[in-house]
N, C-alpha and C. Protein backbone atom coordinates (compact mmCIF):
# COMPACT_ATOMS: atom_id res chain seq x y z
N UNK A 1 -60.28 27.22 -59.21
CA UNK A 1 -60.07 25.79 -59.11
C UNK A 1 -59.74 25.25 -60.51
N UNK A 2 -58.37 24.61 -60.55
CA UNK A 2 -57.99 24.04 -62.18
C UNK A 2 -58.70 22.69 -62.18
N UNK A 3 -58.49 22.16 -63.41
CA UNK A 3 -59.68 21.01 -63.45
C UNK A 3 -59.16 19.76 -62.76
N UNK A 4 -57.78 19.62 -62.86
CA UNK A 4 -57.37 18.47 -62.28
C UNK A 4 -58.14 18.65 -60.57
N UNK A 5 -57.87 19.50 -60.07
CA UNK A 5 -58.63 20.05 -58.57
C UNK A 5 -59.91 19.33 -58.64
N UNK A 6 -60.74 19.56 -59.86
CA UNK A 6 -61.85 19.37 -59.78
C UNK A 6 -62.35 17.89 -59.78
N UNK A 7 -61.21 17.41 -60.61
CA UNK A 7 -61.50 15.91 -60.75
C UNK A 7 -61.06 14.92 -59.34
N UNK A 8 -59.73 15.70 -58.98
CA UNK A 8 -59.23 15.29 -57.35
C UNK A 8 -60.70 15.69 -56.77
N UNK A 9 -61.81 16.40 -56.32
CA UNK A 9 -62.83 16.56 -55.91
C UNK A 9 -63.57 15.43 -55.94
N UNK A 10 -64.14 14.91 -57.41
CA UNK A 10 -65.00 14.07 -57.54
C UNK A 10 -64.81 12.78 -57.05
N UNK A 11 -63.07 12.53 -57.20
CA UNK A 11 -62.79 11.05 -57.38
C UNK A 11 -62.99 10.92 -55.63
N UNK A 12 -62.53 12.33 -55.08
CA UNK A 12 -63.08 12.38 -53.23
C UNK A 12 -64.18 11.85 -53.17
N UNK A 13 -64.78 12.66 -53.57
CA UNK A 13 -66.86 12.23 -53.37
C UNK A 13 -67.06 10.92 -53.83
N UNK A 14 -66.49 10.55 -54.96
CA UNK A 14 -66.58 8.99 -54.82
C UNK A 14 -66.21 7.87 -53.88
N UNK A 15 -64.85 8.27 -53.45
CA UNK A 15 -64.27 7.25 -52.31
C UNK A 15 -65.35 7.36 -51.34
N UNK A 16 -65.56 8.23 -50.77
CA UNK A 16 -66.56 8.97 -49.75
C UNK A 16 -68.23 7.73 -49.92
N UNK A 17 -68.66 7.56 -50.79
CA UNK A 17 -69.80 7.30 -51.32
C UNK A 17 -69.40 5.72 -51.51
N UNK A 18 -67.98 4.79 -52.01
CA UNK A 18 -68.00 3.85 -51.77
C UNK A 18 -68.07 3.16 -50.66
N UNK A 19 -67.72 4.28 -49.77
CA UNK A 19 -67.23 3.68 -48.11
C UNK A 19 -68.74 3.73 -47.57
N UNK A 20 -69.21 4.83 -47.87
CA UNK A 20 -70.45 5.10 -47.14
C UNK A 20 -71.79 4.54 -47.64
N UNK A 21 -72.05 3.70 -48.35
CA UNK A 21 -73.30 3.68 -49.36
C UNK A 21 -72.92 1.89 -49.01
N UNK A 22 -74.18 1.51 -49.28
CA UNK A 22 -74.68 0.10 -48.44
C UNK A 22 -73.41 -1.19 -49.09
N UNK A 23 -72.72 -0.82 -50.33
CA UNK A 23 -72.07 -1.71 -50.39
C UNK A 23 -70.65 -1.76 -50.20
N UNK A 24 -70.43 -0.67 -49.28
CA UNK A 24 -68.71 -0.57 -48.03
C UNK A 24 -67.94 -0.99 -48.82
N UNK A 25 -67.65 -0.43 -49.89
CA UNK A 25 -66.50 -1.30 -50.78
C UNK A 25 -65.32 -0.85 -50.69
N UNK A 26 -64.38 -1.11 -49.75
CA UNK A 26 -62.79 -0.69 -49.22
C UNK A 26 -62.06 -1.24 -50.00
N UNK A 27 -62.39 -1.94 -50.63
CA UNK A 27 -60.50 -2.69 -51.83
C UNK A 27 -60.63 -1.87 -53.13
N UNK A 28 -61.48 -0.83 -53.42
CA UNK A 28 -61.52 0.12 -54.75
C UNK A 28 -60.49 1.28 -54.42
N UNK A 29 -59.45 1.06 -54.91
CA UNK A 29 -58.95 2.56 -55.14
C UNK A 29 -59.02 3.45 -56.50
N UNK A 30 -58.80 4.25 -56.57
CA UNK A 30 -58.69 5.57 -57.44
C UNK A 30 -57.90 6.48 -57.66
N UNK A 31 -57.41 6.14 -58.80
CA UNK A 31 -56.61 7.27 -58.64
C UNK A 31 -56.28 8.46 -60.08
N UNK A 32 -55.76 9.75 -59.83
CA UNK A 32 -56.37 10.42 -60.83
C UNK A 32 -55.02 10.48 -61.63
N UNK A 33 -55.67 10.08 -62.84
CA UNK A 33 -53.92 10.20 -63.54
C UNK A 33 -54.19 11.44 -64.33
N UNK A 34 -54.09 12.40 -64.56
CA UNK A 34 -53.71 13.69 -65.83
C UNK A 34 -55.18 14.39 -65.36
N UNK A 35 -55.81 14.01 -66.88
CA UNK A 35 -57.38 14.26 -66.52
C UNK A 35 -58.13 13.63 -66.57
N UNK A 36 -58.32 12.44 -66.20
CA UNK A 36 -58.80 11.69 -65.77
C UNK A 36 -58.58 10.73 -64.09
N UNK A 37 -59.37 9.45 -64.50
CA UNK A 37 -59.44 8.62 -63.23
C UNK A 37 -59.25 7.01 -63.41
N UNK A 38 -58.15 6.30 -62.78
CA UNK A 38 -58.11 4.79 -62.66
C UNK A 38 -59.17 4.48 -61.42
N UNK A 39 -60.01 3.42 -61.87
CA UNK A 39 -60.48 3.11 -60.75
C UNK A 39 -60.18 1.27 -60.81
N UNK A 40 -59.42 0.80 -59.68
CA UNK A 40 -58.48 -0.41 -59.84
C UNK A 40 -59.48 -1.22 -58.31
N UNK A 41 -59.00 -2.31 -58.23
CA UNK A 41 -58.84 -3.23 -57.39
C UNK A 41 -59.96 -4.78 -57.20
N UNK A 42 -60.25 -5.12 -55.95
CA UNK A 42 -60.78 -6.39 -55.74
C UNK A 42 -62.54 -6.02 -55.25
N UNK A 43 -63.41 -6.69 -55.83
CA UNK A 43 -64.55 -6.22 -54.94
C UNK A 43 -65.35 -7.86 -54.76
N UNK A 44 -66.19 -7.96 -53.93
CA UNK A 44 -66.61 -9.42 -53.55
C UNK A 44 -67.65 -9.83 -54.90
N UNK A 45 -68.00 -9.77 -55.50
CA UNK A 45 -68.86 -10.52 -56.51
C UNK A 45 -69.34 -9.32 -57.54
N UNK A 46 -70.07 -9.63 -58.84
CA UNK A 46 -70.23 -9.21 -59.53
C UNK A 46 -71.62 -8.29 -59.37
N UNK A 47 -72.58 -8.03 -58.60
CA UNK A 47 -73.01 -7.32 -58.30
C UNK A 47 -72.58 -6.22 -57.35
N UNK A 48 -71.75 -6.17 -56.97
CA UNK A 48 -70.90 -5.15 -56.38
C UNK A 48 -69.88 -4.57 -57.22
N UNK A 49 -69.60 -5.33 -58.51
CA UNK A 49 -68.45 -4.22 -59.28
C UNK A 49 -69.81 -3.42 -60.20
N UNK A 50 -70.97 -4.14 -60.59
CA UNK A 50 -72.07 -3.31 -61.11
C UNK A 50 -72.43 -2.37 -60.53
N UNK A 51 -72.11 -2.14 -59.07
CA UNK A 51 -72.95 -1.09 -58.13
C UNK A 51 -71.67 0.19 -58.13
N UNK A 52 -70.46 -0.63 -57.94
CA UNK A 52 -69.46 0.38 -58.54
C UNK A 52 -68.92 1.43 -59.45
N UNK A 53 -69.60 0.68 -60.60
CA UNK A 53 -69.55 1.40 -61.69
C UNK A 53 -70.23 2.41 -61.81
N UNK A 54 -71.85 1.60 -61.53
CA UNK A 54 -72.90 2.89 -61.42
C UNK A 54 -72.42 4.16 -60.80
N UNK A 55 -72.19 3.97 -59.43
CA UNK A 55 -71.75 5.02 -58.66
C UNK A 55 -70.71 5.93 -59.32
N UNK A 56 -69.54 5.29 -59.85
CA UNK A 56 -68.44 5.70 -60.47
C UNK A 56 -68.95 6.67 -61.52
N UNK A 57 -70.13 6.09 -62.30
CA UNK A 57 -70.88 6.93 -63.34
C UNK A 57 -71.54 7.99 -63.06
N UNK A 58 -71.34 8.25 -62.00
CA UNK A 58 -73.20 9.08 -61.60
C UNK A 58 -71.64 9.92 -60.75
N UNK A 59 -70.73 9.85 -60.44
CA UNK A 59 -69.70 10.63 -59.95
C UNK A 59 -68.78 11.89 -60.57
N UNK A 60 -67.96 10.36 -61.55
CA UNK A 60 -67.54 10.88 -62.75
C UNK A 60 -68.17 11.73 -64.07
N UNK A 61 -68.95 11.87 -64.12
CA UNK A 61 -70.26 12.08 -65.39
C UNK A 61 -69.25 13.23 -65.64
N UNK A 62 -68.98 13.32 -67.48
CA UNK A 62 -67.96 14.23 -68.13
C UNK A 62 -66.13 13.78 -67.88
N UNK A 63 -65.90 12.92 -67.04
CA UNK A 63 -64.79 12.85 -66.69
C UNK A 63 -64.15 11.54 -67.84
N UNK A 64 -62.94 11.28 -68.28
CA UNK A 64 -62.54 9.90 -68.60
C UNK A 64 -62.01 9.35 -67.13
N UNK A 65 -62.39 7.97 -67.76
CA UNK A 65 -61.82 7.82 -66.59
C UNK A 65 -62.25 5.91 -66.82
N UNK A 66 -61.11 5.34 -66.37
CA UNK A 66 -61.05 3.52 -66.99
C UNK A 66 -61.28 2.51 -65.70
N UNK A 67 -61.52 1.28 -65.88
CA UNK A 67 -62.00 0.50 -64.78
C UNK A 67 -60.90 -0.80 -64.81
N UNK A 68 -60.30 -1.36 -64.13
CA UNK A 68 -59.91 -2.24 -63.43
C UNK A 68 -60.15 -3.01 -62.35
N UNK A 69 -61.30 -3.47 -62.02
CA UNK A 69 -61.97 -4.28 -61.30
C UNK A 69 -62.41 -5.43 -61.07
N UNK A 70 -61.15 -6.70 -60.82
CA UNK A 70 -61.37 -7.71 -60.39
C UNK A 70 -62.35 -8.43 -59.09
N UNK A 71 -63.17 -9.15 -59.66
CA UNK A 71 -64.16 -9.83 -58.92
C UNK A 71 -63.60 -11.18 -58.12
N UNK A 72 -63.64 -11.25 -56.86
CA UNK A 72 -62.97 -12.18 -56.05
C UNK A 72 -64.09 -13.71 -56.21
N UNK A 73 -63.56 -14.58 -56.29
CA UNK A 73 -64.37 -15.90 -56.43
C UNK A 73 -64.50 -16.56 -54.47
N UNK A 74 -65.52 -16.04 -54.58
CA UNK A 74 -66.07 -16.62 -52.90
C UNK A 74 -66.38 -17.80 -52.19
N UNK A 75 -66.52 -18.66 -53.74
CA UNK A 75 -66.79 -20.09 -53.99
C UNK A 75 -65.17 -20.73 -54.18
N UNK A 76 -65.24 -22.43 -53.51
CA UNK A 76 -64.46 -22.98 -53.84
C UNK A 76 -64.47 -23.19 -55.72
N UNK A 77 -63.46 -23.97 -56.45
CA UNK A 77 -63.72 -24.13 -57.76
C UNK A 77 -64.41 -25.21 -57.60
N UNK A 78 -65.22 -25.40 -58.86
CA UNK A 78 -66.21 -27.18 -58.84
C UNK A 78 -65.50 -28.04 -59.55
N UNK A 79 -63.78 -28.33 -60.02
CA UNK A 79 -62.89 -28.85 -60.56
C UNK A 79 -61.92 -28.76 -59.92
N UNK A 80 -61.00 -30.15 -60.40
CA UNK A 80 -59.83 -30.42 -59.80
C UNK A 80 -58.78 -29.52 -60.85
N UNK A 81 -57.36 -28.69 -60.69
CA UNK A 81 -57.20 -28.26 -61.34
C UNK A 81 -56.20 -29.47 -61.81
N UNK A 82 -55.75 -29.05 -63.12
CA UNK A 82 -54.86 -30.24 -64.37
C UNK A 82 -53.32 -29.68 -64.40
N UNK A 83 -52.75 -30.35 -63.04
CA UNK A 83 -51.33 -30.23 -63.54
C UNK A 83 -50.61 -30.88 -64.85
N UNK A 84 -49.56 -30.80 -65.03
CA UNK A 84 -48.85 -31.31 -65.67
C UNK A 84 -47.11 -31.32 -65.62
């Protein structure tokens, strides 16, 4: 097994573990660039990109691998916005 294999493995067990683990997080993708891992997309609030990461950490452990993870605002804004 070459390492890229190995890392295609992990970044599996991760998707696997986002879907399956209490916080169902389907808008994270991953993907493995060289030797490493992008992990990109939308997740509902900021305790859920924290739970992400963790996981991501405890997955990846030895791997590089970078985060892109926008947090969706669930709340209206409490301001009018300022055209001009």
């Amino acid at each position: 097994m070459t390492s890229v294999d190995k890392i295609e493995y992990r970044v599996q067990r991760l998707r696997e573990r986002l879907a399956r683990e209490d916080i169902s997080e389907l808008g994270v993708r991953i993907e493995v660039r060289g030797a490493g891992a992008l992990i990109w997309g939308h997740v509902s609030g900021a305790d859920t990109r924290a739970a992400v990461l963790r996981i991501a950490a405890e997955e990846l452990a030895g791997v590089d691998w970078q985060e892109d993870l926008t947090v969706n605002r669930a709340t209206p804004p409490d301001h009018a916005e300022e055209l001009s």
